[in-house]
Protein backbone atom coordinates (compact mmCIF):
# COMPACT_ATOMS: atom_id res chain seq x y z
CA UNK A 1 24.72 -13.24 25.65
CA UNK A 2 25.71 -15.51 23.02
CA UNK A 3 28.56 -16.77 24.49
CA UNK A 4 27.55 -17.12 28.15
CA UNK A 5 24.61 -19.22 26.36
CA UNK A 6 27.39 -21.35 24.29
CA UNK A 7 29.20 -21.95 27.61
CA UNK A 8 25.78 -24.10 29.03
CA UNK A 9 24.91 -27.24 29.13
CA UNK A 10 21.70 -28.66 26.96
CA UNK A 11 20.05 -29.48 23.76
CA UNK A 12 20.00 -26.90 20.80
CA UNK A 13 17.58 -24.11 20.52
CA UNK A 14 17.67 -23.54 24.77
CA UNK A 15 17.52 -20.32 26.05
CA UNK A 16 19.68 -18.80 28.75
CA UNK A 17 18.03 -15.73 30.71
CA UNK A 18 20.90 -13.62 32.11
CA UNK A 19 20.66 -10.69 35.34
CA UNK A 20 23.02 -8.72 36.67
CA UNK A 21 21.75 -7.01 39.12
CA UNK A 22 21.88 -7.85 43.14
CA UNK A 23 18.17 -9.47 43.90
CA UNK A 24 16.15 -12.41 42.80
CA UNK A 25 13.46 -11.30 40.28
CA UNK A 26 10.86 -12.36 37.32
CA UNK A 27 11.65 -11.26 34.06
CA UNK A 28 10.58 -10.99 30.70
CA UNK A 29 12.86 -12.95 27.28
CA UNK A 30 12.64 -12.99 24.55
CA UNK A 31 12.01 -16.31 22.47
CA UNK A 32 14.86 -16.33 19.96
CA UNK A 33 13.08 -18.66 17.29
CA UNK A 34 9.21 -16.93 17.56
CA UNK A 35 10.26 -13.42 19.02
CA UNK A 36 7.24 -14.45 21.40
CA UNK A 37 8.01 -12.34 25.00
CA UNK A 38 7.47 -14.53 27.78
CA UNK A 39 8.08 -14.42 31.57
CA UNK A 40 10.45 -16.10 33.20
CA UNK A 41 10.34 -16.79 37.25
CA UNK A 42 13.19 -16.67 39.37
CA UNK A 43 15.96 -15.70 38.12
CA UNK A 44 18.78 -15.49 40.56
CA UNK A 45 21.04 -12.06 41.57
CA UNK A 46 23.73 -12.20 39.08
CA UNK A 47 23.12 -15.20 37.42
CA UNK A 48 21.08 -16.71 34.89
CA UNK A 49 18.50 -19.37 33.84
CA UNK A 50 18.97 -22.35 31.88
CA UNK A 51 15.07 -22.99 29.82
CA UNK A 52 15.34 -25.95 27.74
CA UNK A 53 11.88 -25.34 26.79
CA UNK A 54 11.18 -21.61 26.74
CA UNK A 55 7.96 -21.97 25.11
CA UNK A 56 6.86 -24.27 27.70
CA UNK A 57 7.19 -20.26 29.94
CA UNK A 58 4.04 -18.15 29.70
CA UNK A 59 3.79 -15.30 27.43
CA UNK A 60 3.35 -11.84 28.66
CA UNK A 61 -0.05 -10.84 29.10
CA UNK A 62 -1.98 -8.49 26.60
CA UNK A 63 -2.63 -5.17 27.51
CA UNK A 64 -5.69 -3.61 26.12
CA UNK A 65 -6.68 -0.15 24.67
CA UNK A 66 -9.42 1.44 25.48
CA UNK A 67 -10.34 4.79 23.49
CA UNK A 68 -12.67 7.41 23.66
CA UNK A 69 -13.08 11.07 22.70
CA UNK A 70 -12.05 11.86 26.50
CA UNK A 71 -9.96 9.33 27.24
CA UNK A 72 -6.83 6.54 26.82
CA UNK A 73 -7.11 3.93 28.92
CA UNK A 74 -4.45 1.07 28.97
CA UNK A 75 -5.89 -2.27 30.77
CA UNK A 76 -4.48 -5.94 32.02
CA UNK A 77 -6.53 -7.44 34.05
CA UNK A 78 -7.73 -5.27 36.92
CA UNK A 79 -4.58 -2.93 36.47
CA UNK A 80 -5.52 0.13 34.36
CA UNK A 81 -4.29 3.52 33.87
CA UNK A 82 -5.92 6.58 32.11
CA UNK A 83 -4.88 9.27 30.31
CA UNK A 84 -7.42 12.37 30.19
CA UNK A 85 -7.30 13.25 26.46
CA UNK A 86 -7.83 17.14 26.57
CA UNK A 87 -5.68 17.78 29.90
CA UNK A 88 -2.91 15.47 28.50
CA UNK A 89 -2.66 14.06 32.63
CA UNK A 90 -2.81 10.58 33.87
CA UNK A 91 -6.07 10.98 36.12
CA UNK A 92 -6.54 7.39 37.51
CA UNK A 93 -5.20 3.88 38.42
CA UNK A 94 -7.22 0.98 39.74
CA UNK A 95 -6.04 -2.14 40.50
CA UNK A 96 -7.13 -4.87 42.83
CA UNK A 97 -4.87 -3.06 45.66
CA UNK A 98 -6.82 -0.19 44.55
CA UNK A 99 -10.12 -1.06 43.07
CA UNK A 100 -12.31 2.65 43.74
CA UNK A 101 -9.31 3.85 42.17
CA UNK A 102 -5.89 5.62 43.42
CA UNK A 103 -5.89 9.35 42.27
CA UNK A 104 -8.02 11.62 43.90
CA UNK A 105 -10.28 13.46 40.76
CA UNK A 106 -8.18 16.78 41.98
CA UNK A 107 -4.98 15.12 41.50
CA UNK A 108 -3.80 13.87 38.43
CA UNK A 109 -0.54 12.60 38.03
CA UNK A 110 2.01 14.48 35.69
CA UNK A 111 1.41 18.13 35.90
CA UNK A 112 4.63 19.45 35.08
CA UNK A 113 6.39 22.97 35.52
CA UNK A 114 9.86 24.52 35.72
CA UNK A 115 11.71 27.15 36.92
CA UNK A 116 13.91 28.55 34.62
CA UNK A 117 15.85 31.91 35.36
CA UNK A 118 13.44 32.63 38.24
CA UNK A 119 9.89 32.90 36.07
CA UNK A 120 8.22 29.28 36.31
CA UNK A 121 7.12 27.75 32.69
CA UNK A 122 4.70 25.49 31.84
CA UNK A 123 4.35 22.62 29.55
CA UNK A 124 1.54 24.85 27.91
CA UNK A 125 1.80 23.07 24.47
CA UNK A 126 0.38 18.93 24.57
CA UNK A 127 -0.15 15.88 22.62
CA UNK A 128 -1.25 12.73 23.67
CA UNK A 129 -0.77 10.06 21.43
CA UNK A 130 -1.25 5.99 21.25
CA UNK A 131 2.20 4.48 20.63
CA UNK A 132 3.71 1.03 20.41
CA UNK A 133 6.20 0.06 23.27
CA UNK A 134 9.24 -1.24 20.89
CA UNK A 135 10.18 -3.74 23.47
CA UNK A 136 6.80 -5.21 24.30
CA UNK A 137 5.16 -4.54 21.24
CA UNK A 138 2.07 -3.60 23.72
CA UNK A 139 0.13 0.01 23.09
CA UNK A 140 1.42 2.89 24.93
CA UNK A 141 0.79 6.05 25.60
CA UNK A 142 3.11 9.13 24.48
CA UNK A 143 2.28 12.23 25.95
CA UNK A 144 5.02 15.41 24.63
CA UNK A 145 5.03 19.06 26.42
CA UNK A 146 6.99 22.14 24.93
CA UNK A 147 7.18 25.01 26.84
CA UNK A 148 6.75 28.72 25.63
CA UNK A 149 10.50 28.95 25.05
CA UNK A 150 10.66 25.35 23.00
CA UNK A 151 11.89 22.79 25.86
CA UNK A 152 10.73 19.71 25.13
CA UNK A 153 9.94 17.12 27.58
CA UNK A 154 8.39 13.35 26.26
CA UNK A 155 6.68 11.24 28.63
CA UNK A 156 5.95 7.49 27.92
CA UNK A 157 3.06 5.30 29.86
CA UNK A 158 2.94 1.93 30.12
CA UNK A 159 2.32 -0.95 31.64
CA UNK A 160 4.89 -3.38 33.23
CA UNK A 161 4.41 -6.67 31.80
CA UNK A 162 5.79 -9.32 34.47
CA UNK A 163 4.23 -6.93 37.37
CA UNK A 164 0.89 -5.21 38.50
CA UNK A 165 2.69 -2.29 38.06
CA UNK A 166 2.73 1.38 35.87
CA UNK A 167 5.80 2.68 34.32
CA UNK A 168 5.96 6.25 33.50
CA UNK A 169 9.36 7.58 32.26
CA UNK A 170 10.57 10.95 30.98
């Protein structure tokens, strides 16, 4: 990155926002001097953007926790997801595309098995926990499962910061 940034034009201290995938997009940089994430609009398909004044970009937004003895609830705006604290499942998103809420109550998201020599095993053993996103440095939620015979699977929750969007990865 450094040296497609010394190969542009413009005053010191500019930032130079590079993507190289396929499709125009908004994404989040990083500003070098305050370590401030903002977002950054249009960015071409595999190219880059030239901000002589990154802090004049907005910062990502702040995602706030919500705790309770039952629940986790991560919430920007009218975006929100929920962790159930005792069943270690994601039982609801709202959003303004979805404002009486997208999971049905009998339907939680992340109810895991697998089958393993023919006998199906369960992620019997939970813990739900509220974690910092190292990238974001925005609260997220860490949910590990262990099955009987020790397999471990992690599962991170979060919310995307340039989208109205929720990111789960295992």
């Amino acid at each position: 990155m450094r040296l497609l940034a010394r190969r542009t034009a413009g005053p010191l201290g500019r930032a130079v926002v590079f993507y190289p995938l396929g499709w125009r997009r908004t994404d989040v940089g990083t500003d070098s001097t305050t370590g401030v994430l903002r977002i950054v609009e249009d960015v071409p398909a595999m190219g880059s953007v030239l901000l002589e004044h990154f802090e004049d970009t907005a910062p990502i937004p702040t995602v706030v926790l919500e705790e309770t003895a039952q629940a986790i609830t991560l919430r920007r705006d009218a975006l929100s997801v929920k962790t159930d604290r005792t069943s270690r499942l994601l039982t609801q998103i709202s959003s303004t595309e979805f404002p009486d809420n997208l999971l049905r109550a009998d339907c939680p998201l992340a109810c895991l098995g697998m089958t393993r020599s023919g006998a199906v095993e369960t992620f019997a053993l939970a813990a739900v926990e509220v974690t910092e996103d190292p990238a974001t440095r925005q609260p997220m939620v860490t949910i590990r499962r262990v099955t009987q015979e020790g397999a471990t699977l992690t599962m991170l929750v979060r919310l995307v910061p340039h989208l109205d969007a929720v990111d789960v990865s295992y």
